[in-house]
Protein backbone atom coordinates (compact mmCIF):
# COMPACT_ATOMS: atom_id res chain seq x y z
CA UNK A 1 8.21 7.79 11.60
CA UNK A 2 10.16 6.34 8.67
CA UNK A 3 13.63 7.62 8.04
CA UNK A 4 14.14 10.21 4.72
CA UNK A 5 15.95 8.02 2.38
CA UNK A 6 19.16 9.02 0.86
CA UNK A 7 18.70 9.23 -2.60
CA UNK A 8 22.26 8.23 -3.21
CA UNK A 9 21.58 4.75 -1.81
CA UNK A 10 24.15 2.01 -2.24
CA UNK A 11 26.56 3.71 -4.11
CA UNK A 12 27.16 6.50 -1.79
CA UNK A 13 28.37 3.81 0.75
CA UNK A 14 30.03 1.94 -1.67
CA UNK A 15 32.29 5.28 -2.21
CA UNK A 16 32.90 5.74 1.58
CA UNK A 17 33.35 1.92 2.61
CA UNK A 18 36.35 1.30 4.93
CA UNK A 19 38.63 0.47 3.03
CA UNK A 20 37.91 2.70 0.89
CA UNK A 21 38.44 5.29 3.02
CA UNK A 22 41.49 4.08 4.28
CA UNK A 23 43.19 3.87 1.01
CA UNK A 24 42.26 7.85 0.34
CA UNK A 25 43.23 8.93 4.04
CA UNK A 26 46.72 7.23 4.31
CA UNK A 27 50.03 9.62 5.47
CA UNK A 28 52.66 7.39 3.41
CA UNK A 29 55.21 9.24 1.59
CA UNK A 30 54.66 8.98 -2.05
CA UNK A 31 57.83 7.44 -4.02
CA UNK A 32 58.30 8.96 -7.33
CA UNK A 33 59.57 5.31 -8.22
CA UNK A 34 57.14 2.86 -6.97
CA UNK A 35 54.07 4.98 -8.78
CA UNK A 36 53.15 3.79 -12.47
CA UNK A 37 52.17 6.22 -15.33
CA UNK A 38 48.71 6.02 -15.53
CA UNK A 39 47.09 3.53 -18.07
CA UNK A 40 43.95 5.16 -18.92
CA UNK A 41 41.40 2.70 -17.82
CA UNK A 42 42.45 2.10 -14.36
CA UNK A 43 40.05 2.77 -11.64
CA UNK A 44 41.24 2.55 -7.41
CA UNK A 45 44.61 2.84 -8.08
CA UNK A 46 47.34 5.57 -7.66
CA UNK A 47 49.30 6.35 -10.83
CA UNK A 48 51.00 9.64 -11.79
CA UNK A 49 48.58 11.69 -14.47
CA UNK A 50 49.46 15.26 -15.53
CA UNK A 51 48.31 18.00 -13.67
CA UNK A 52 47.20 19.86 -16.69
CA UNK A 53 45.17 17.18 -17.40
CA UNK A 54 42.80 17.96 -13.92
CA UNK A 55 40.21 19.94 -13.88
CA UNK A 56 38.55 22.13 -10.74
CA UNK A 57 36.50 20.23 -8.58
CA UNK A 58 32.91 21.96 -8.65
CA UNK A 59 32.32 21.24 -5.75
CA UNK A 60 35.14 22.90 -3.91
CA UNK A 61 34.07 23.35 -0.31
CA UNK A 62 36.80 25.99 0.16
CA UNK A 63 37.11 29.51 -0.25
CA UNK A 64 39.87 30.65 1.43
CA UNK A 65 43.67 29.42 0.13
CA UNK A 66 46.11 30.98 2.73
CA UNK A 67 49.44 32.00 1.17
CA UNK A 68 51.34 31.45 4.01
CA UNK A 69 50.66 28.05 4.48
CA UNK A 70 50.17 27.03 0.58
CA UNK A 71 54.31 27.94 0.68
CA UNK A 72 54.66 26.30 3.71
CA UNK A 73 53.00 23.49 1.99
CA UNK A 74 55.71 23.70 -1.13
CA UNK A 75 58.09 24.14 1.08
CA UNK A 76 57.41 20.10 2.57
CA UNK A 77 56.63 18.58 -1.05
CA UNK A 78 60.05 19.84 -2.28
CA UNK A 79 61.78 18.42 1.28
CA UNK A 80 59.71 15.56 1.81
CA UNK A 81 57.96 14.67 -1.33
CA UNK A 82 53.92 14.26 -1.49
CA UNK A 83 52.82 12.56 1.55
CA UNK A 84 49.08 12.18 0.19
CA UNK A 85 48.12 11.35 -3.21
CA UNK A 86 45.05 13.82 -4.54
CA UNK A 87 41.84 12.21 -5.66
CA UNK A 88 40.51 12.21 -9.15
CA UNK A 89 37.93 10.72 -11.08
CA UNK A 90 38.07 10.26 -14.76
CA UNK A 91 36.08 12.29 -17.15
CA UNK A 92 36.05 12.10 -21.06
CA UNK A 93 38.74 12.90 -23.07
CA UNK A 94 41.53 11.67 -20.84
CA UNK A 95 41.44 14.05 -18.47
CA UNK A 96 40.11 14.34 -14.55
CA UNK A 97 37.91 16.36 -11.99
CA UNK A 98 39.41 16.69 -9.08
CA UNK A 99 37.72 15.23 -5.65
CA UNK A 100 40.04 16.26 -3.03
CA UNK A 101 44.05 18.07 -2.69
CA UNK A 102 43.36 21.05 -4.25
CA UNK A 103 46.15 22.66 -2.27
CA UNK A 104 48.31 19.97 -3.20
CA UNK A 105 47.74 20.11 -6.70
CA UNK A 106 47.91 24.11 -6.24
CA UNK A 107 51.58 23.59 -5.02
CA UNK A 108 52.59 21.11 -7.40
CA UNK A 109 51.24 23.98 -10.39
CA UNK A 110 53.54 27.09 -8.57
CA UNK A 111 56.19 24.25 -8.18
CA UNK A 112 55.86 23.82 -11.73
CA UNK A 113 55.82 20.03 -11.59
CA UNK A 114 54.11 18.32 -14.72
CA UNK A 115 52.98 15.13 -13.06
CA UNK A 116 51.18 14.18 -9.63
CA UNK A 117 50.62 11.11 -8.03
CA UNK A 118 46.58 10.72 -7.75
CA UNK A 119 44.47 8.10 -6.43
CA UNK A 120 41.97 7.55 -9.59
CA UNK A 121 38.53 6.08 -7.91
CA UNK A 122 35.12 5.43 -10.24
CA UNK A 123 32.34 8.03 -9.77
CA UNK A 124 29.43 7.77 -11.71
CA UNK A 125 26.41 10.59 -10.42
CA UNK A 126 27.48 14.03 -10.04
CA UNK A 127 25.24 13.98 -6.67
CA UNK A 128 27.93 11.47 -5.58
CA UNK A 129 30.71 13.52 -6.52
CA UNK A 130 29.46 16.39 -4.14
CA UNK A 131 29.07 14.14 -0.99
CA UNK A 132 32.32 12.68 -1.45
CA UNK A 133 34.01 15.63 -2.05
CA UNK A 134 32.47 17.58 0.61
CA UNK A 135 32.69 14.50 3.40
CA UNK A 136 35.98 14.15 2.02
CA UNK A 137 37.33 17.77 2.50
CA UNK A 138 35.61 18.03 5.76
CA UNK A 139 37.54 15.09 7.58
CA UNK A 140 40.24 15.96 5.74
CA UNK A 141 41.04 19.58 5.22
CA UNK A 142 41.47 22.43 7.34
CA UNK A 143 38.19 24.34 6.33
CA UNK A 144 37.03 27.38 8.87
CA UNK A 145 33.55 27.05 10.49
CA UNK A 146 31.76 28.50 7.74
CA UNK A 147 32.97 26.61 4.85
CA UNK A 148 32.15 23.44 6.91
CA UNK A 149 28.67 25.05 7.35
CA UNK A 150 27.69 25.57 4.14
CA UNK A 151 29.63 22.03 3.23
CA UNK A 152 27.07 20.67 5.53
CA UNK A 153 23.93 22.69 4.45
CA UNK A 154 25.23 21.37 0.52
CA UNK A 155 24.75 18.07 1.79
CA UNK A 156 21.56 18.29 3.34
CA UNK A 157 20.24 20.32 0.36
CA UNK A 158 21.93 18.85 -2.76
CA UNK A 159 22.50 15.54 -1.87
CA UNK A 160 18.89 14.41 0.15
CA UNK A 161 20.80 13.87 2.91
CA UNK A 162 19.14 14.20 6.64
CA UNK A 163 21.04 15.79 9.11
CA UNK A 164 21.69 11.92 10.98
CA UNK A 165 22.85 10.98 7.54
CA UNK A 166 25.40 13.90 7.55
CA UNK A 167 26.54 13.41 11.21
CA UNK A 168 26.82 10.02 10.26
CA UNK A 169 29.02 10.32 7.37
CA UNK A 170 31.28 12.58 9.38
CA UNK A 171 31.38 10.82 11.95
CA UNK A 172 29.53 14.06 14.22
CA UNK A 173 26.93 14.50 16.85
CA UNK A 174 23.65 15.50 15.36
CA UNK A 175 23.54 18.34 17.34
CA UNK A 176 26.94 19.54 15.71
CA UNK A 177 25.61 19.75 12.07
CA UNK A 178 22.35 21.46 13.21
CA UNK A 179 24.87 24.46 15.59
CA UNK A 180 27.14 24.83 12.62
CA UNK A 181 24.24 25.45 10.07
CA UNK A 182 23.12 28.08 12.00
CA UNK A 183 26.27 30.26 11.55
CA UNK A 184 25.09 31.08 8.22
CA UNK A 185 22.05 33.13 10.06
CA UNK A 186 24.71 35.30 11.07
CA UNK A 187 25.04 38.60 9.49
CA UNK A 188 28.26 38.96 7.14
CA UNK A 189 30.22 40.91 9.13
CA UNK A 190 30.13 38.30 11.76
CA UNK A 191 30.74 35.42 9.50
CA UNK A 192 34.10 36.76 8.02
CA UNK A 193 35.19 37.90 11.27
CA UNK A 194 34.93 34.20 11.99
CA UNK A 195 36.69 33.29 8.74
CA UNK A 196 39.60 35.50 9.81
CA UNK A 197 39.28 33.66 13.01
CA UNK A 198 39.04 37.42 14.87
CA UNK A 199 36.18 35.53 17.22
CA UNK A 200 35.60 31.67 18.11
CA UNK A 201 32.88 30.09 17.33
CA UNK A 202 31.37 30.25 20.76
CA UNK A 203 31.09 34.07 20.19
CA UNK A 204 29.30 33.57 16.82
CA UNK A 205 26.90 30.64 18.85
CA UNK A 206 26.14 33.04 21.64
CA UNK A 207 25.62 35.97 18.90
CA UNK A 208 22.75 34.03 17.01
CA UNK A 209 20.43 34.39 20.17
CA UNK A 210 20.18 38.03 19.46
CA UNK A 211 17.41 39.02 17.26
CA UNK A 212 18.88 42.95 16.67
CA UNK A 213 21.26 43.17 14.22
CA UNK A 214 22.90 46.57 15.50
CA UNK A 215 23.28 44.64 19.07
CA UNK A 216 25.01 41.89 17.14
CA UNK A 217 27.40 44.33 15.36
CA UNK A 218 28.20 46.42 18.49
CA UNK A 219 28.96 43.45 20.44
CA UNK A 220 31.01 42.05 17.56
CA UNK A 221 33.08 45.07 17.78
CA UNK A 222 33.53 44.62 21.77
CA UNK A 223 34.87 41.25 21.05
CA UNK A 224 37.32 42.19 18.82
CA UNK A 225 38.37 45.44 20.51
CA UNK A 226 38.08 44.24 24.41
CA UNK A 227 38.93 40.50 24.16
CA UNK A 228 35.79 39.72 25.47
CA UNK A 229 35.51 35.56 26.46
CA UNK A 230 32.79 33.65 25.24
CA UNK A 231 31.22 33.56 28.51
CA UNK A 232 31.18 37.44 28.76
CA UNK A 233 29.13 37.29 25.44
CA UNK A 234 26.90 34.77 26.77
CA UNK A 235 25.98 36.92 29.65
CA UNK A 236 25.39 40.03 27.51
CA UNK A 237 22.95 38.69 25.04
CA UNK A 238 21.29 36.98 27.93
CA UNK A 239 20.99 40.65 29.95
CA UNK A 240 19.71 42.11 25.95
CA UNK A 241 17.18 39.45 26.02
CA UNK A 242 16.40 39.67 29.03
CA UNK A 243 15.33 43.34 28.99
CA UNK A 244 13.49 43.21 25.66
CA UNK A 245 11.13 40.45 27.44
CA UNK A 246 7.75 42.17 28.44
CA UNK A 247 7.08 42.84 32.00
CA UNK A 248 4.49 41.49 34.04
CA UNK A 249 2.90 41.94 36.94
CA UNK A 250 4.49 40.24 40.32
CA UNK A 251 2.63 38.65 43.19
CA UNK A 252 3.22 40.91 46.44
CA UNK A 253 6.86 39.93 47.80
CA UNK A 254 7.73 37.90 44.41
CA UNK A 255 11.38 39.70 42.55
CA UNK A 256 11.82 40.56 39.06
CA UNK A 257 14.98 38.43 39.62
CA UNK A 258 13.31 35.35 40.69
CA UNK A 259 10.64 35.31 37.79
CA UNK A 260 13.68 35.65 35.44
CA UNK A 261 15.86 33.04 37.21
CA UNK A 262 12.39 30.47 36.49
CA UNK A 263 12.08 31.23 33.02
CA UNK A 264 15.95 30.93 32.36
CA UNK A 265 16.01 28.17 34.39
CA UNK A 266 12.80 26.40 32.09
CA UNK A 267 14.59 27.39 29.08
CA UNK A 268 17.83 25.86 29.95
CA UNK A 269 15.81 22.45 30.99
CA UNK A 270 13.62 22.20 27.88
CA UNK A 271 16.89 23.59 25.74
CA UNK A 272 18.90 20.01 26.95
CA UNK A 273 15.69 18.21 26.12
CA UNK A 274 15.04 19.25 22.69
CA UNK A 275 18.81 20.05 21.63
CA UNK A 276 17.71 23.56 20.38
CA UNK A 277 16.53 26.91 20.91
CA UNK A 278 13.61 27.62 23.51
CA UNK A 279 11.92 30.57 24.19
CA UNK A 280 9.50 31.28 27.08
CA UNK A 281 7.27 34.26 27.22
CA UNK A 282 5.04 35.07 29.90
CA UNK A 283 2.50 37.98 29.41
CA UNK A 284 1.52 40.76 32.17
CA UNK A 285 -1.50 38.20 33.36
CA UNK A 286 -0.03 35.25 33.72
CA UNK A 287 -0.52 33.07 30.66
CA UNK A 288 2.15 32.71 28.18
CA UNK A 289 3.70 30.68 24.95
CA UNK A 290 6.66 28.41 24.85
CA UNK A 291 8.36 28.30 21.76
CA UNK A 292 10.60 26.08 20.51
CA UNK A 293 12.64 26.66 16.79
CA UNK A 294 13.73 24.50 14.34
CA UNK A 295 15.49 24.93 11.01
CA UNK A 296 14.77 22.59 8.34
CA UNK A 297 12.19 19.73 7.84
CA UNK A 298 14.55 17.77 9.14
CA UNK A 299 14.90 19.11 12.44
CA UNK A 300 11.02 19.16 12.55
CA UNK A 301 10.83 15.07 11.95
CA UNK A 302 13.48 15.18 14.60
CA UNK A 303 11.74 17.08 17.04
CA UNK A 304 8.40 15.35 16.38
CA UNK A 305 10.10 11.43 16.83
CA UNK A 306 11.34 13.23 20.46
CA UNK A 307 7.85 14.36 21.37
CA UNK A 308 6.15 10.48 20.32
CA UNK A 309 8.96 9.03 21.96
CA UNK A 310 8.31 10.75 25.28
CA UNK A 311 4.82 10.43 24.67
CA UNK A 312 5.35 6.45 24.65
């Protein structure tokens, strides 16, 4: 089955080439003296530009600006200088759109410094603006699990992108895009709680296997309240699900517990084999359905090159 293309081709890998990348990425300490006013035409260099000349990025992949650490942050440019020019690209007029450093250039502002150093690279499509800004701020910037989700679901959505093409670019197991997308099933409550880092993300993982949303809320309160671990969670929703399933009938001398342990047991296999969730039913006479979820047409094409593969 032939790969989804990109739609961003060439020039989306021109933007994130090596060296590239490395010139963006760098921890040198910016000297005032060694950076040139910029000229106005100059692309992949750094030169200092006013900051009232930058606009928003659009494409912000962040929410959530912590106080606390956007002082601690002015605190280190006014002891130690900028240690990471931000990223612009020009627009008309003479001014620029920011890519990434929005917390830099949100510290230089309350500083109430005029000028910032900025590495000034040439994007043309706005659909490669928003992968480079998102890849960018994802490597790059302390985002909590849900603005990385949605980051990643932007990609996938906005840019074409498949979910190989997004692990690729940030340099992530496939597997890892496809978990953190499916925080944003999650009910709200859950996902802020998760924002305000009150549970890990293996609480939120282990959460999406319940279907009730009162079960999910209740035991999102235990968390928070009791301390529960991860593993604790894990072995409630597997009990919740466990009791929801439909009985069926036992051969004489065959345990409740032991058809349970089988079907867990099948789940767990076929979950390692197809890197999501499986479900096994098995009705009162016997017969049964095994199904297995996906969540995007992606995952599908995924799922379906697994299957030929085994097949051949």
């Amino acid at each position: 089955m032939s790969k989804t293309k990109t739609g961003l081709g060439r020039g989306l890998d021109a933007l994130l080439n090596p060296q590239l990348k490395k010139e963006i990425t760098k921890e040198v300490p910016i000297e005032d003296n060694n950076v040139k006013q910029d000229d106005g035409k100059s692309f992949n260099v750094i030169a200092k530009i006013l900051t009232s000349k930058v606009r928003p990025n659009p494409f912000q992949p962040r929410t959530d600006f912590d106080k606390e650490s956007l002082d601690e942050l002015k605190k280190s440019i006014l002891e130690n200088g900028l240690i990471q020019p931000v990223t612009v690209r020009r627009v008309e007029d003479g001014f620029f759109e920011l890519i990434t450093g929005e917390r830099r250039l949100r510290a230089f502002n309350e500083i109430g410094y005029r000028e910032i150093p900025a590495y000034i690279i040439k994007v043309d499509s706005k659909e490669a603006m928003l992968a480079l800004s998102l890849i960018e701020n994802i490597q790059r910037e302390k985002l909590n699990p849900i603005e990385v989700a949605h980051a990643y679901k932007r990609l996938i959505t906005e840019c074409n992108l498949t979910q190989e093409d997004v692990a690729e670019k940030v340099g992530k197991d496939r597997t890892t895009i496809t978990n953190s997308i499916r925080l944003l099933k999650l009910p709200t409550e859950i996902q802020q709680s998760l924002i305000r880092d009150e549970i890990s993300v293996g609480h939120a993982r282990a959460l999406i296997n319940l279907d009730s949303y009162e079960q999910k809320i209740e035991i999102l309160k235990q968390i928070i309240s009791k301390g529960l671990t991860v593993r604790k969670v894990e072995s409630i929703v597997k009990k919740l699900n466990r009791d929801k399933a439909p009985t069926k009938k036992r051969k004489p001398g065959q345990s409740k517990d032991i058809d349970s342990i089988h079907i867990a047991a099948l789940e767990d296999k076929m979950r390692r084999i197809f890197g999501t969730k499986v479900i096994c039913k098995q009705k009162n006479n016997g017969s049964g359905s095994i199904v297995i979820e996906f969540y995007s047409n992606d995952e599908l094409e995924r799922l379906i090159e697994l299957v030929e593969s085994i097949e051949g």
